[in-house]
PDB file of N, CA and C in Angstrom:
ATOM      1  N   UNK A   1    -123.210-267.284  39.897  1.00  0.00           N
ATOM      2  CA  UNK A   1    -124.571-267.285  40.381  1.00  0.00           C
ATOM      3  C   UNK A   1    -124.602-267.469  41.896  1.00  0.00           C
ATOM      4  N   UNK A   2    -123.749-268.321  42.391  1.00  0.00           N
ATOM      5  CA  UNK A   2    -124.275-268.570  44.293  1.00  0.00           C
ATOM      6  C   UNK A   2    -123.614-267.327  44.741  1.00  0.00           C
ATOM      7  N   UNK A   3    -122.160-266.622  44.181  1.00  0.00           N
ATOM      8  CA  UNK A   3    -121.639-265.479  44.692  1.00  0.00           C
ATOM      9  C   UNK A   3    -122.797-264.549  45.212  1.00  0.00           C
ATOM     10  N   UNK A   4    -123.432-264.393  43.931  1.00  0.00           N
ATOM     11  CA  UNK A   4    -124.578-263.043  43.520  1.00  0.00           C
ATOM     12  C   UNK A   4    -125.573-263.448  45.107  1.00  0.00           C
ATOM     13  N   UNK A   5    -125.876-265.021  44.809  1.00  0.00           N
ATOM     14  CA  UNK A   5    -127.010-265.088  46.091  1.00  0.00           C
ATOM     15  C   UNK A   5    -126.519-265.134  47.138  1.00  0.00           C
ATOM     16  N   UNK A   6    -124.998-265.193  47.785  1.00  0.00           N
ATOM     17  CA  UNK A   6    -125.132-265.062  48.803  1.00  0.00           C
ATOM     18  C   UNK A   6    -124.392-263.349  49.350  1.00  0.00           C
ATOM     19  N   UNK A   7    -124.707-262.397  48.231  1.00  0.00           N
ATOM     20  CA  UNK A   7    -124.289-261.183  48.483  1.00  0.00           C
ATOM     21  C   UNK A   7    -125.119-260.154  47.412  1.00  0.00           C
ATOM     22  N   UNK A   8    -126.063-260.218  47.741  1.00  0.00           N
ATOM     23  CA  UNK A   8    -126.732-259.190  46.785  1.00  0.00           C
ATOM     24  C   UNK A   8    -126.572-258.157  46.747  1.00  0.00           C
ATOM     25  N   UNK A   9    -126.844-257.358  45.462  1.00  0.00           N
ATOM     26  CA  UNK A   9    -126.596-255.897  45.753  1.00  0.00           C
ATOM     27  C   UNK A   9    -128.132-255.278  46.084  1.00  0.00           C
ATOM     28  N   UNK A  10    -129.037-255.608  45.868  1.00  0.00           N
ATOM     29  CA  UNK A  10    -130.423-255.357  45.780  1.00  0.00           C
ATOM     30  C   UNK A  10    -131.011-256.571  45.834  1.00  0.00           C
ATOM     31  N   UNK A  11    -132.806-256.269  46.512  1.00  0.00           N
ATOM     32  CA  UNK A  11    -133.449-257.294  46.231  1.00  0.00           C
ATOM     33  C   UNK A  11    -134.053-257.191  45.074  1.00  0.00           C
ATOM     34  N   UNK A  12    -134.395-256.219  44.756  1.00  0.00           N
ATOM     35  CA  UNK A  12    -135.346-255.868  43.245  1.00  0.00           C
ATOM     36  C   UNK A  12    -135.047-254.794  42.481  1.00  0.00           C
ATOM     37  N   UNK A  13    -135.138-254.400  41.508  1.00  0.00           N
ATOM     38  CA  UNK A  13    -135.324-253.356  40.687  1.00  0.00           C
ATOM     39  C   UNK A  13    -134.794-251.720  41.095  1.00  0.00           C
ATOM     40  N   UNK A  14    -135.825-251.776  42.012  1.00  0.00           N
ATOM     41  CA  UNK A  14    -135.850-250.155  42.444  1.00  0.00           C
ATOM     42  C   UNK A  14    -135.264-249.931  43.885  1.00  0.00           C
ATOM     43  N   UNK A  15    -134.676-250.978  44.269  1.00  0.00           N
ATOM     44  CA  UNK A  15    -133.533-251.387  45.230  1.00  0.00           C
ATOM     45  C   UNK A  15    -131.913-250.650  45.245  1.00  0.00           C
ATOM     46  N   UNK A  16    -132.166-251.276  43.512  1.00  0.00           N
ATOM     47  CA  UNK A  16    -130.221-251.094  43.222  1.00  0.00           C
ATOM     48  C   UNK A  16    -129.880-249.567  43.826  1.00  0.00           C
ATOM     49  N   UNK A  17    -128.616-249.438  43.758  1.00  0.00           N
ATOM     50  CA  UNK A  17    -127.863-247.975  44.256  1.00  0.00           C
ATOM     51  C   UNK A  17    -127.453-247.695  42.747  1.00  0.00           C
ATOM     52  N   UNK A  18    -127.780-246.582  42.591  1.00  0.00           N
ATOM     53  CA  UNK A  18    -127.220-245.596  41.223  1.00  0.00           C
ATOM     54  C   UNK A  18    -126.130-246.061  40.322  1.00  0.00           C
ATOM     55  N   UNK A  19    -125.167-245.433  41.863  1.00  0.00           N
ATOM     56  CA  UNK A  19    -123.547-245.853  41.160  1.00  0.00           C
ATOM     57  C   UNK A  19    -123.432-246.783  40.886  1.00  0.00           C
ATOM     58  N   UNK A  20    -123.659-248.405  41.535  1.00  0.00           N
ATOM     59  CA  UNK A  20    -123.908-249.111  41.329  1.00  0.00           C
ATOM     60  C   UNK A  20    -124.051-249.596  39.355  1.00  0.00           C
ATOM     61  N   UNK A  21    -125.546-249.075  38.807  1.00  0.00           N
ATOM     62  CA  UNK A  21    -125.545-249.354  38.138  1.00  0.00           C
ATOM     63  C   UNK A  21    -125.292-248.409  36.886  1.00  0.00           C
ATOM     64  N   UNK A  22    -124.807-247.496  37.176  1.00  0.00           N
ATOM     65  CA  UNK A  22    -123.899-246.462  36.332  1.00  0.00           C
ATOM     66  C   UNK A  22    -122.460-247.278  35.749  1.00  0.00           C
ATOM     67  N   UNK A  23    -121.896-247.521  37.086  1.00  0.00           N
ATOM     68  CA  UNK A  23    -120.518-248.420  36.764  1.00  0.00           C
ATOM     69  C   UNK A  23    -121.132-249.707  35.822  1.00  0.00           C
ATOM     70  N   UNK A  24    -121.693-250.438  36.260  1.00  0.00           N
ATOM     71  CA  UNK A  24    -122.164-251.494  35.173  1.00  0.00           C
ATOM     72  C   UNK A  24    -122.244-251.168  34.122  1.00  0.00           C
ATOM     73  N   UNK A  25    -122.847-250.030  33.370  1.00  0.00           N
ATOM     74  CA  UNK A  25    -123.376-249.471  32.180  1.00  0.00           C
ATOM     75  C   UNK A  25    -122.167-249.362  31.832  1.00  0.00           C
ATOM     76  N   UNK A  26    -121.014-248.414  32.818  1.00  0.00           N
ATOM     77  CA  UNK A  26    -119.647-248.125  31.927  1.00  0.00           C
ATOM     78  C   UNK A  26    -118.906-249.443  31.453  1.00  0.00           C
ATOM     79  N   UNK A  27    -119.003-250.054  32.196  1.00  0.00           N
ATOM     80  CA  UNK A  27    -117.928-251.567  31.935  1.00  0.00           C
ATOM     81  C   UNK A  27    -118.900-252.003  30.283  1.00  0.00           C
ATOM     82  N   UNK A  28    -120.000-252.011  30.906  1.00  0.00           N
ATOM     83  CA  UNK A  28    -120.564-252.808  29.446  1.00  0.00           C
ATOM     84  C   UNK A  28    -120.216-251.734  27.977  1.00  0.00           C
ATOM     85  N   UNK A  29    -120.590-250.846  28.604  1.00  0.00           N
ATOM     86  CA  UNK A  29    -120.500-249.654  27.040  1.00  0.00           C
ATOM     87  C   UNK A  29    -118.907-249.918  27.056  1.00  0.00           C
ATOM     88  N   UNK A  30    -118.053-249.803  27.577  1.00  0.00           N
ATOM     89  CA  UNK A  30    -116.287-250.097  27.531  1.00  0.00           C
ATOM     90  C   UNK A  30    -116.409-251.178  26.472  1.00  0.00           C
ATOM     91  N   UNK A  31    -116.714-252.770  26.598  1.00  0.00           N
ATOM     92  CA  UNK A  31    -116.560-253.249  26.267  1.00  0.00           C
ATOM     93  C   UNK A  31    -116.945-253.573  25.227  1.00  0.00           C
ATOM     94  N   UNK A  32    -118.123-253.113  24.611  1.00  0.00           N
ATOM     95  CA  UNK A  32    -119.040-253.149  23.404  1.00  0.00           C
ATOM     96  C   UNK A  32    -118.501-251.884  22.353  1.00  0.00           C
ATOM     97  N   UNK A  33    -117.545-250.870  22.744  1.00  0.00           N
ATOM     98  CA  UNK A  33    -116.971-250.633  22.179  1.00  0.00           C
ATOM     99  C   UNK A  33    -115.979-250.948  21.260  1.00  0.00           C
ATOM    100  N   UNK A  34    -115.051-252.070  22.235  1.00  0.00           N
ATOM    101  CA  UNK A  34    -114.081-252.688  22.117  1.00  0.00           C
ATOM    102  C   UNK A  34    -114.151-254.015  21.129  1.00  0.00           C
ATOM    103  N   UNK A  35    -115.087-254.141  21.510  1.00  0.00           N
ATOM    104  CA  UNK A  35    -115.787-255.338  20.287  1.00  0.00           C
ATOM    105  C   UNK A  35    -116.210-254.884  19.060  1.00  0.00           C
ATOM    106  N   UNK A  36    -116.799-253.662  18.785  1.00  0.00           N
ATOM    107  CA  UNK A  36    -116.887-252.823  17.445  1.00  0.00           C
ATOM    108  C   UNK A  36    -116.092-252.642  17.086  1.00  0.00           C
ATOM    109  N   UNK A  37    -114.632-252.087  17.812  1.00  0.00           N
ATOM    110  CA  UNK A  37    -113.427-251.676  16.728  1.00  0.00           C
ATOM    111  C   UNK A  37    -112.720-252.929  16.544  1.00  0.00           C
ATOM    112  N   UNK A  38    -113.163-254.335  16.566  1.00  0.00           N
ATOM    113  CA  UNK A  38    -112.747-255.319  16.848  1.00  0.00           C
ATOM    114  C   UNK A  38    -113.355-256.095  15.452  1.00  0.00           C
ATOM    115  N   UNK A  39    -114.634-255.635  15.015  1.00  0.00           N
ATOM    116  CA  UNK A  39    -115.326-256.014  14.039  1.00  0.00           C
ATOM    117  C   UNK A  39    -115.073-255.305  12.925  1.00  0.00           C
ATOM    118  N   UNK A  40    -114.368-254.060  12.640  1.00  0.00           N
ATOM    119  CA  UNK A  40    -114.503-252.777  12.087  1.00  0.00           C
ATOM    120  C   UNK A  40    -113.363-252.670  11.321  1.00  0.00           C
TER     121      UNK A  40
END
């Protein structure tokens, strides 16, 4: 949490950069994968 505040990537919403939150989406979908074949 203090990392995030003292280096933001955005102040709000319609701030963020794309790639940005493209890469996020991939890491999370990566990993929620990984946890299904984990349950499966």
């Amino acid at each position: 949490m203090q990392i995030v505040a003292s280096n933001p990537l955005a102040l709000d919403e319609s701030s963020i950069d794309q790639a940005i939150l493209n890469n996020e989406k991939d890491i999370y979908k990566a990993s929620w994968t990984k946890f299904i074949r984990k349950m499966i």
